[in-house]
C-alpha atoms as a PDB file:
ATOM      1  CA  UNK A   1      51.209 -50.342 -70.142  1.00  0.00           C
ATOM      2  CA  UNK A   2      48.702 -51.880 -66.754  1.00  0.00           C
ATOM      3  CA  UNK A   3      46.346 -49.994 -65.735  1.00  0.00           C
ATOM      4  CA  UNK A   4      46.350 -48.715 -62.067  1.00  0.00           C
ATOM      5  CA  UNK A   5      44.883 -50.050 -59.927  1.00  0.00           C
ATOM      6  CA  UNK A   6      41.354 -48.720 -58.735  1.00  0.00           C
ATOM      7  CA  UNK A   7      41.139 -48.043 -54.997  1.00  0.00           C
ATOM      8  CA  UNK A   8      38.387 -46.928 -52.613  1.00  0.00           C
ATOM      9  CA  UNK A   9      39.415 -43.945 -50.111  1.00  0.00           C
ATOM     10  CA  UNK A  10      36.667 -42.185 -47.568  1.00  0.00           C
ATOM     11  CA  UNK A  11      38.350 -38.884 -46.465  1.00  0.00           C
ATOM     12  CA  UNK A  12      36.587 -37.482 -43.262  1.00  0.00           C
ATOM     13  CA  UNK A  13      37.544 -33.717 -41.840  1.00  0.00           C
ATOM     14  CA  UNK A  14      35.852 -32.139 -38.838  1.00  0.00           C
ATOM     15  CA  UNK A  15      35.828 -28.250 -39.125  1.00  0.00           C
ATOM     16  CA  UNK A  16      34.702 -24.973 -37.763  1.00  0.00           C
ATOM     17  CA  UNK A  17      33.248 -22.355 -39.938  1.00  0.00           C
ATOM     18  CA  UNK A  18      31.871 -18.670 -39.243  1.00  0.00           C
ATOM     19  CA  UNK A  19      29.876 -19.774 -41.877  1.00  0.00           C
ATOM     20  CA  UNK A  20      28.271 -22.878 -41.330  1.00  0.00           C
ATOM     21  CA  UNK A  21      25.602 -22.460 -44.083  1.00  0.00           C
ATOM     22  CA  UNK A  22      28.080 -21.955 -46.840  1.00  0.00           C
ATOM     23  CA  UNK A  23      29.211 -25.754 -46.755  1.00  0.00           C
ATOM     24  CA  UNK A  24      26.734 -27.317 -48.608  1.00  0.00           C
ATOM     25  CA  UNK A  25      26.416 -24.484 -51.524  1.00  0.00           C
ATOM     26  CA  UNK A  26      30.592 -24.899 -52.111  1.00  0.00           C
ATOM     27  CA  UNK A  27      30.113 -28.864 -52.352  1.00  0.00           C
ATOM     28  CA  UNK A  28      27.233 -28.015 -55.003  1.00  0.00           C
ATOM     29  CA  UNK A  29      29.605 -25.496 -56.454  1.00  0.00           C
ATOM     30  CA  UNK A  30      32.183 -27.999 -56.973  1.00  0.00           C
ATOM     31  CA  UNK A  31      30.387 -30.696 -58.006  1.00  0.00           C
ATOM     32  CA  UNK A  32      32.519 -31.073 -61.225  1.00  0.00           C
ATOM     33  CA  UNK A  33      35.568 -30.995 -59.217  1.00  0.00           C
ATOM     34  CA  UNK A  34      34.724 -33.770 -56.937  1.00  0.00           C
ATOM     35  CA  UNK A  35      33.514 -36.088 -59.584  1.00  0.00           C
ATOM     36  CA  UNK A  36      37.390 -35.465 -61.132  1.00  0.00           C
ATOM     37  CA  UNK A  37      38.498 -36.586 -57.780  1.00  0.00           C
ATOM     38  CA  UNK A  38      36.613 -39.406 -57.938  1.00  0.00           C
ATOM     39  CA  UNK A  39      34.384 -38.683 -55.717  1.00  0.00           C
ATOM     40  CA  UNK A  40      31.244 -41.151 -55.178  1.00  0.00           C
ATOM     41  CA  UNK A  41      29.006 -39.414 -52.450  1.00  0.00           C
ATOM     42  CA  UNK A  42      29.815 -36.465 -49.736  1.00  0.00           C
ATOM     43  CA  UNK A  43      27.562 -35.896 -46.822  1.00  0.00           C
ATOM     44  CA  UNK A  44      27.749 -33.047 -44.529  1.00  0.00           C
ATOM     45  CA  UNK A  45      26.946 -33.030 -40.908  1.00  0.00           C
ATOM     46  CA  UNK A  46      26.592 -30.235 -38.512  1.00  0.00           C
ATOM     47  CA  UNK A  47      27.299 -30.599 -34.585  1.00  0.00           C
ATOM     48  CA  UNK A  48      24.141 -30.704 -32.377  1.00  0.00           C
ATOM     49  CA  UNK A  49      26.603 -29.310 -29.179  1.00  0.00           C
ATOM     50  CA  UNK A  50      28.828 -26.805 -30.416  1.00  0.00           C
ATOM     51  CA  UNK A  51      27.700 -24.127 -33.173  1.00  0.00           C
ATOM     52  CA  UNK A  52      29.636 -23.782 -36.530  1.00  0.00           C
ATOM     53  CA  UNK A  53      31.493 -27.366 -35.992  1.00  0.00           C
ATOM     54  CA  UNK A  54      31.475 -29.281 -39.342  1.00  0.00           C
ATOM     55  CA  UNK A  55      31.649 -32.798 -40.260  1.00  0.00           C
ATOM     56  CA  UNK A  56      32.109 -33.616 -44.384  1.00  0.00           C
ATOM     57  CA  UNK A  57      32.432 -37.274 -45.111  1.00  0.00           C
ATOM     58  CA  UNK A  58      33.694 -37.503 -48.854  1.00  0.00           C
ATOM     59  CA  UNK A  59      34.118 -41.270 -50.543  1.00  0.00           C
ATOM     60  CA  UNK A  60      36.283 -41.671 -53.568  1.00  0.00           C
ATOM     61  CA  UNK A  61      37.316 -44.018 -55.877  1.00  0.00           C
ATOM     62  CA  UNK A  62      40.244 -43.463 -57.872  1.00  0.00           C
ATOM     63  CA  UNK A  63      43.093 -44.804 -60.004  1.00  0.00           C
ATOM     64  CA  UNK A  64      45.276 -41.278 -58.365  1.00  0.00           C
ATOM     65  CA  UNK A  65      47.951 -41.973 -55.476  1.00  0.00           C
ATOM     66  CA  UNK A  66      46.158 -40.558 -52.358  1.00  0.00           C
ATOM     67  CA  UNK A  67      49.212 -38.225 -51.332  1.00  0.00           C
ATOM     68  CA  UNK A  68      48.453 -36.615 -55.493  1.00  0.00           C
ATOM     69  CA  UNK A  69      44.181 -36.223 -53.570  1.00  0.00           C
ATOM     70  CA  UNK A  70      45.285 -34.719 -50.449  1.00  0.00           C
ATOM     71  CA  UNK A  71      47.752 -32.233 -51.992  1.00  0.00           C
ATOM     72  CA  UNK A  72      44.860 -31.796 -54.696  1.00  0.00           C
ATOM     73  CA  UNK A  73      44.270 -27.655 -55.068  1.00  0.00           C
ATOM     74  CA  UNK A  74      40.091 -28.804 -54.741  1.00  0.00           C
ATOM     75  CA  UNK A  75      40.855 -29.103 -51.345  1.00  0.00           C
ATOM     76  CA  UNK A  76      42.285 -25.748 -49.993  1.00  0.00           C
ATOM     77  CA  UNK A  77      39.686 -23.890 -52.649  1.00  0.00           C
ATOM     78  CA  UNK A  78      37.048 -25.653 -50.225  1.00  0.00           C
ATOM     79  CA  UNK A  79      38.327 -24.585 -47.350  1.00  0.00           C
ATOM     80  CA  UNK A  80      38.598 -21.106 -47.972  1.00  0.00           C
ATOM     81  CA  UNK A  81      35.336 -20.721 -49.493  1.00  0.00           C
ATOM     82  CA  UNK A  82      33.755 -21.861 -46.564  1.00  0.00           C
ATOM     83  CA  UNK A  83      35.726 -19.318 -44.536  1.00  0.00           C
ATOM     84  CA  UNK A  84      38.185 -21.678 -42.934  1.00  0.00           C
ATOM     85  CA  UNK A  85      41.834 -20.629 -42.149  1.00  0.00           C
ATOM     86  CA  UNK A  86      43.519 -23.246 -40.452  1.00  0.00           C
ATOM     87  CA  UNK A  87      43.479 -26.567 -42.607  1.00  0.00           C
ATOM     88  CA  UNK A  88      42.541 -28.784 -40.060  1.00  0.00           C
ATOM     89  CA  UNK A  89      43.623 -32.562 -40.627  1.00  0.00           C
ATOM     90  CA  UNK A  90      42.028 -35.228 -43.040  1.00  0.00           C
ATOM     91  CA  UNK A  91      41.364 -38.466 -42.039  1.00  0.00           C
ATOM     92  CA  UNK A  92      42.308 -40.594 -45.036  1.00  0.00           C
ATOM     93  CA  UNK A  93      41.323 -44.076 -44.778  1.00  0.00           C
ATOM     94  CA  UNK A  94      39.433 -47.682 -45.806  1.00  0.00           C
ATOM     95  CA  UNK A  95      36.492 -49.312 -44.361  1.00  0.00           C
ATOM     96  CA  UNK A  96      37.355 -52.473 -42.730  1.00  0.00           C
ATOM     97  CA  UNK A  97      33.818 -53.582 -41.670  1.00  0.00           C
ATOM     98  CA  UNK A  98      30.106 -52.640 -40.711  1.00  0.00           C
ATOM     99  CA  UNK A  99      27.407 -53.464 -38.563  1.00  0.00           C
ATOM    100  CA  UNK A 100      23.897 -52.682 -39.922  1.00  0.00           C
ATOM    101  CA  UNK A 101      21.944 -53.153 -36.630  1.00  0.00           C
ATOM    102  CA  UNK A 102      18.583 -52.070 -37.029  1.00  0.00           C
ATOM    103  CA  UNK A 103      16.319 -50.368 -39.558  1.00  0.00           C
ATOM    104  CA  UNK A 104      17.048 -47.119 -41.522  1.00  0.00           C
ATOM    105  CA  UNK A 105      16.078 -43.791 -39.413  1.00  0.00           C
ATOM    106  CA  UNK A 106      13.629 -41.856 -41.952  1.00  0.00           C
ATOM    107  CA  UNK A 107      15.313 -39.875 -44.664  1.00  0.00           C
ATOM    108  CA  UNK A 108      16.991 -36.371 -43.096  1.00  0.00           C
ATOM    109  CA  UNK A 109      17.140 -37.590 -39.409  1.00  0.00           C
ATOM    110  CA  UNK A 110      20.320 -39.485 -39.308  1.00  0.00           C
ATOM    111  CA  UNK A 111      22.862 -38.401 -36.397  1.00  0.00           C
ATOM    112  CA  UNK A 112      26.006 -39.273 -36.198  1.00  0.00           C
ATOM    113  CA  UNK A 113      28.611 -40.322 -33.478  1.00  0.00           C
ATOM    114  CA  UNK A 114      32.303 -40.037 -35.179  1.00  0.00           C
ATOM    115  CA  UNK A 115      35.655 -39.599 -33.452  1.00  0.00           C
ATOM    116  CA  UNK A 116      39.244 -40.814 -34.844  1.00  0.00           C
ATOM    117  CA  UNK A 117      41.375 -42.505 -32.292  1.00  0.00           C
ATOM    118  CA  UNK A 118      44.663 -44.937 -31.548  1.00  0.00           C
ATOM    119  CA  UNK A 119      44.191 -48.473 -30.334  1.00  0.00           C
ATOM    120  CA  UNK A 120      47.058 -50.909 -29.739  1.00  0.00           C
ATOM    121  CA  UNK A 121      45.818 -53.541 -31.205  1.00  0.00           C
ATOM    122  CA  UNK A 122      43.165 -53.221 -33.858  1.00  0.00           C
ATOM    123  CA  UNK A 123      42.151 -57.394 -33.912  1.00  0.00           C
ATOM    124  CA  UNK A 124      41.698 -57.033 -30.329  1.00  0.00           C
ATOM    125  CA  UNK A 125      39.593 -53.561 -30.796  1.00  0.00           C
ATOM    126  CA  UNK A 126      37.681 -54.937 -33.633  1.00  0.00           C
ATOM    127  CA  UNK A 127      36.496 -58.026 -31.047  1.00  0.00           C
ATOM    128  CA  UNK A 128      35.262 -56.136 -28.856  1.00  0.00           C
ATOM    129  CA  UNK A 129      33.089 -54.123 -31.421  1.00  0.00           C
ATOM    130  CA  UNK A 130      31.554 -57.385 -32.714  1.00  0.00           C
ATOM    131  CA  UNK A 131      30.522 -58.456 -29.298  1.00  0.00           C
ATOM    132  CA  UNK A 132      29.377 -54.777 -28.420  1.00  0.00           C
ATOM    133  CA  UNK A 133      26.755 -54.946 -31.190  1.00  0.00           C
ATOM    134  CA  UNK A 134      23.872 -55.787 -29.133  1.00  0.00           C
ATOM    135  CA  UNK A 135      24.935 -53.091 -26.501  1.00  0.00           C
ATOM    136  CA  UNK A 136      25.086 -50.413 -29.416  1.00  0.00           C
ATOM    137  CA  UNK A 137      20.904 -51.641 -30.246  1.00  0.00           C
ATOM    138  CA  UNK A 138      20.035 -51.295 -27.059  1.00  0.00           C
ATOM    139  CA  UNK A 139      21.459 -47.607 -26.790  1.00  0.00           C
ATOM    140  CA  UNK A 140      19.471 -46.861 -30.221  1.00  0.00           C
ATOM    141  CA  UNK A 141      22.344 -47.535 -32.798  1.00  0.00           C
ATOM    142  CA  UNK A 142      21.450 -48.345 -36.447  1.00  0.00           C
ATOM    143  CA  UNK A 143      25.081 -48.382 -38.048  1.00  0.00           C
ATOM    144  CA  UNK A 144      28.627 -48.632 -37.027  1.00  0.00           C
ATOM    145  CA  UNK A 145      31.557 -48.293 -39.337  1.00  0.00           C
ATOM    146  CA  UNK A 146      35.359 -48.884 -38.781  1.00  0.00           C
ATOM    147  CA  UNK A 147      37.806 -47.177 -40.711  1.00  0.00           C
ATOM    148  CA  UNK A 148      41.321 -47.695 -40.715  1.00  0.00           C
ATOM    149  CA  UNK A 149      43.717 -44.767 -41.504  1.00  0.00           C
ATOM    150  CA  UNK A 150      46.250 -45.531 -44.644  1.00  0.00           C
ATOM    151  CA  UNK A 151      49.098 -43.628 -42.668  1.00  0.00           C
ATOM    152  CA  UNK A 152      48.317 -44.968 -39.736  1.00  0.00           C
ATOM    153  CA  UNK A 153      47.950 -48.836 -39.218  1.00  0.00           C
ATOM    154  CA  UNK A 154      46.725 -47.676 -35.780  1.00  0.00           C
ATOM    155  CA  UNK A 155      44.343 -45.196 -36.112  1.00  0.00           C
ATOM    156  CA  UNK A 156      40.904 -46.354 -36.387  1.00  0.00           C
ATOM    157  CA  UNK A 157      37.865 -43.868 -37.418  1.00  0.00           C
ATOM    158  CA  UNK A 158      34.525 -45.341 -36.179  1.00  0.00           C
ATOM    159  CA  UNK A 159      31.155 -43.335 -36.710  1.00  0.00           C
ATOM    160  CA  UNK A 160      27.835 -44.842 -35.541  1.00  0.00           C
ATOM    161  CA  UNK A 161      24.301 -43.288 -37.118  1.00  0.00           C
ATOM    162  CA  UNK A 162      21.691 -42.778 -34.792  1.00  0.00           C
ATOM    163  CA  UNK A 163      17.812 -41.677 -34.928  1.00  0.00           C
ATOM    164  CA  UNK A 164      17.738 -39.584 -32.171  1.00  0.00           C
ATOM    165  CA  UNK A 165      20.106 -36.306 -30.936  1.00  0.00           C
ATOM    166  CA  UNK A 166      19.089 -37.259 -27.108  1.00  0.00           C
ATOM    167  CA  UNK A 167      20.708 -40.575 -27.434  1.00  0.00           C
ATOM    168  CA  UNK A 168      23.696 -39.423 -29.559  1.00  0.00           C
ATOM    169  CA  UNK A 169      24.656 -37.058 -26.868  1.00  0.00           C
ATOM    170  CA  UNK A 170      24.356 -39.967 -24.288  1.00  0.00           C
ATOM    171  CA  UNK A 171      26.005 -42.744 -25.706  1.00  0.00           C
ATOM    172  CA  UNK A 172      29.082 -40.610 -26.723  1.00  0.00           C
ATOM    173  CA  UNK A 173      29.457 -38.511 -23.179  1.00  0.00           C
ATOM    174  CA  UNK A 174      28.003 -41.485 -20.794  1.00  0.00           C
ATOM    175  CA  UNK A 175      28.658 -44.813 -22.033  1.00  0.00           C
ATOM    176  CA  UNK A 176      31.025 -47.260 -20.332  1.00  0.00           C
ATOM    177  CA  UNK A 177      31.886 -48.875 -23.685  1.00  0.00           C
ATOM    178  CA  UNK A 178      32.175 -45.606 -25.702  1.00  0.00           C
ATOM    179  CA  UNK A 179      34.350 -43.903 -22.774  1.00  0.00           C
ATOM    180  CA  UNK A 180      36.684 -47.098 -22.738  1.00  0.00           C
ATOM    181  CA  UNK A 181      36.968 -46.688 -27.122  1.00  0.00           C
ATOM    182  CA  UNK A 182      37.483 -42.879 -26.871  1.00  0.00           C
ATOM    183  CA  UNK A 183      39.948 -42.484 -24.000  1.00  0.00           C
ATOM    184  CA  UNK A 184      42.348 -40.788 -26.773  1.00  0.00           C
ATOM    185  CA  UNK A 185      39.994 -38.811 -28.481  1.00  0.00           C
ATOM    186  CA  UNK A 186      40.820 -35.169 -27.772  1.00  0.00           C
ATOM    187  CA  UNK A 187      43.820 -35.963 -26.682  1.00  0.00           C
ATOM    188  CA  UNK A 188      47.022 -34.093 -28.734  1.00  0.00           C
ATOM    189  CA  UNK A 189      46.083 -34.606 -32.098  1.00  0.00           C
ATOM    190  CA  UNK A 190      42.685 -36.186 -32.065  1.00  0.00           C
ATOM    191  CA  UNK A 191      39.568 -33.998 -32.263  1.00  0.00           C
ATOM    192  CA  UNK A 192      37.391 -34.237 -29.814  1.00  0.00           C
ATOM    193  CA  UNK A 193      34.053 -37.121 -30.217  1.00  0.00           C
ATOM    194  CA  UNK A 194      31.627 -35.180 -32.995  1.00  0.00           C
ATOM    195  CA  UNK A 195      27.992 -35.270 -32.538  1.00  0.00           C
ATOM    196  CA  UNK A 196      26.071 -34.571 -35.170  1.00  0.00           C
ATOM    197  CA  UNK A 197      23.163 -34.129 -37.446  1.00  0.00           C
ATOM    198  CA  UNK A 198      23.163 -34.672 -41.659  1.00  0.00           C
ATOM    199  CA  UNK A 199      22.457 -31.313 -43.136  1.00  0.00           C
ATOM    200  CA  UNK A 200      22.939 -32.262 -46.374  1.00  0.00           C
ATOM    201  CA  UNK A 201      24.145 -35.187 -49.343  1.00  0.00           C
ATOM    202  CA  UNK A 202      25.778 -35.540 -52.753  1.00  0.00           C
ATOM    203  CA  UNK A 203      25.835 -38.500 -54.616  1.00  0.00           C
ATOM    204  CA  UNK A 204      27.486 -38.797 -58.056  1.00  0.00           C
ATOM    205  CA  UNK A 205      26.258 -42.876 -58.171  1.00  0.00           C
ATOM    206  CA  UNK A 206      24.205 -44.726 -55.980  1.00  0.00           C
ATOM    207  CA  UNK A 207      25.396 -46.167 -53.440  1.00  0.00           C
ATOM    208  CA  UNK A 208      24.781 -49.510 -52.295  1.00  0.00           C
ATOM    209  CA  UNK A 209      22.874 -49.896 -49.006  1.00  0.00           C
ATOM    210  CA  UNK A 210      21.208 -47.620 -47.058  1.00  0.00           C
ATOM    211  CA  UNK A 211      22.009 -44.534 -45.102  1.00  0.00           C
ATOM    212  CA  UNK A 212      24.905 -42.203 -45.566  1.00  0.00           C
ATOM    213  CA  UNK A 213      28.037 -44.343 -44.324  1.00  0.00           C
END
């Protein structure tokens, strides 16, 4: 009988929790769970504008359908440990590409831009983003990553890691370029643009590169 077939999934969720501390000792807690899943790193991030807003970035690779993952029981057990009721949605997805623009920031002071969005035309998107790249140094970027949703052809998730929380703030809330990408961010479904700061990271095998995308 074949084997299946291995694939690579990054599931993203952004969150609010009366508990905000609680996140990082339920990933610990389940550490044996995730690495069933799959799992190959998690890193949690927690929002430098609004208090209690979550963002858990989870990569897995697996042999498992991802509908079997996102119906796993792991999932809601997280959830309400961490004291949230309403299971917000999980962006399920693949990386299409990354820009490694400048050098690491030190170890603990990575923020994070991240917001899920529709484009019409993710070629024409993913041009612009190449010739952006020397725009997103200038405004202090070190990394951007596209992901594209498995549900969704459409629906791209982009998060960019920045050194510094001043910058973060500015390039998501006053940038031409990022106001043009996130015109639908916020909008019905979409969460609003999350800025944030890594609190915490699991890895169950190194991962290749640096930083925590």
């Amino acid at each position: 009988m074949a084997r299946a077939t291995l694939r690579t999934y990054v599931f993203a969720v952004e969150f609010c929790t009366p508990q905000p501390d609680n996140v990082w000792p339920v990933l610990q807690r389940h550490h044996e769970s995730l690495v069933d899943l799959g799992a190959r790193y998690a890193f949690v991030y927690e929002s430098v504008v609004k208090p209690g807003h979550m963002f858990v970035i989870i990569g897995i690779r697996t042999e498992q359908p991802l509908l079997n993952l996102l119906r796993s029981h792991y999932v809601f057990e997280w959830f309400d440990a961490v004291g949230v009721s309403d299971i917000p949605g999980v962006f399920a997805g693949e990386t299409i590409e990354r820009f490694d623009i400048g050098p690491p920031p030190a170890a603990g002071s990575e923020l994070v831009v991240a917001a899920v969005t529709p484009v019409p035309a993710v070629d024409d998107f993913m041009s612009r983003v190449r010739a952006s790249v020397e725009e997103f140094a200038a405004a202090g970027i070190r990394r951007t990553v596209i992901y594209r949703a498995f549900d969704s052809p459409n629906e791209l998730m982009f998060v960019q890691q920045l050194a510094d929380a001043d910058r973060a703030v500015r390039w998501a809330h006053r940038s031409d370029i990022a106001s043009t990408w996130l015109a639908a961010a916020g909008v019905g479904v979409y969460p609003p643009v999350f800025v944030g700061r890594i609190v915490n990271s699991l890895r169950m095998t190194e991962p290749q590169g640096w930083g925590a995308l």
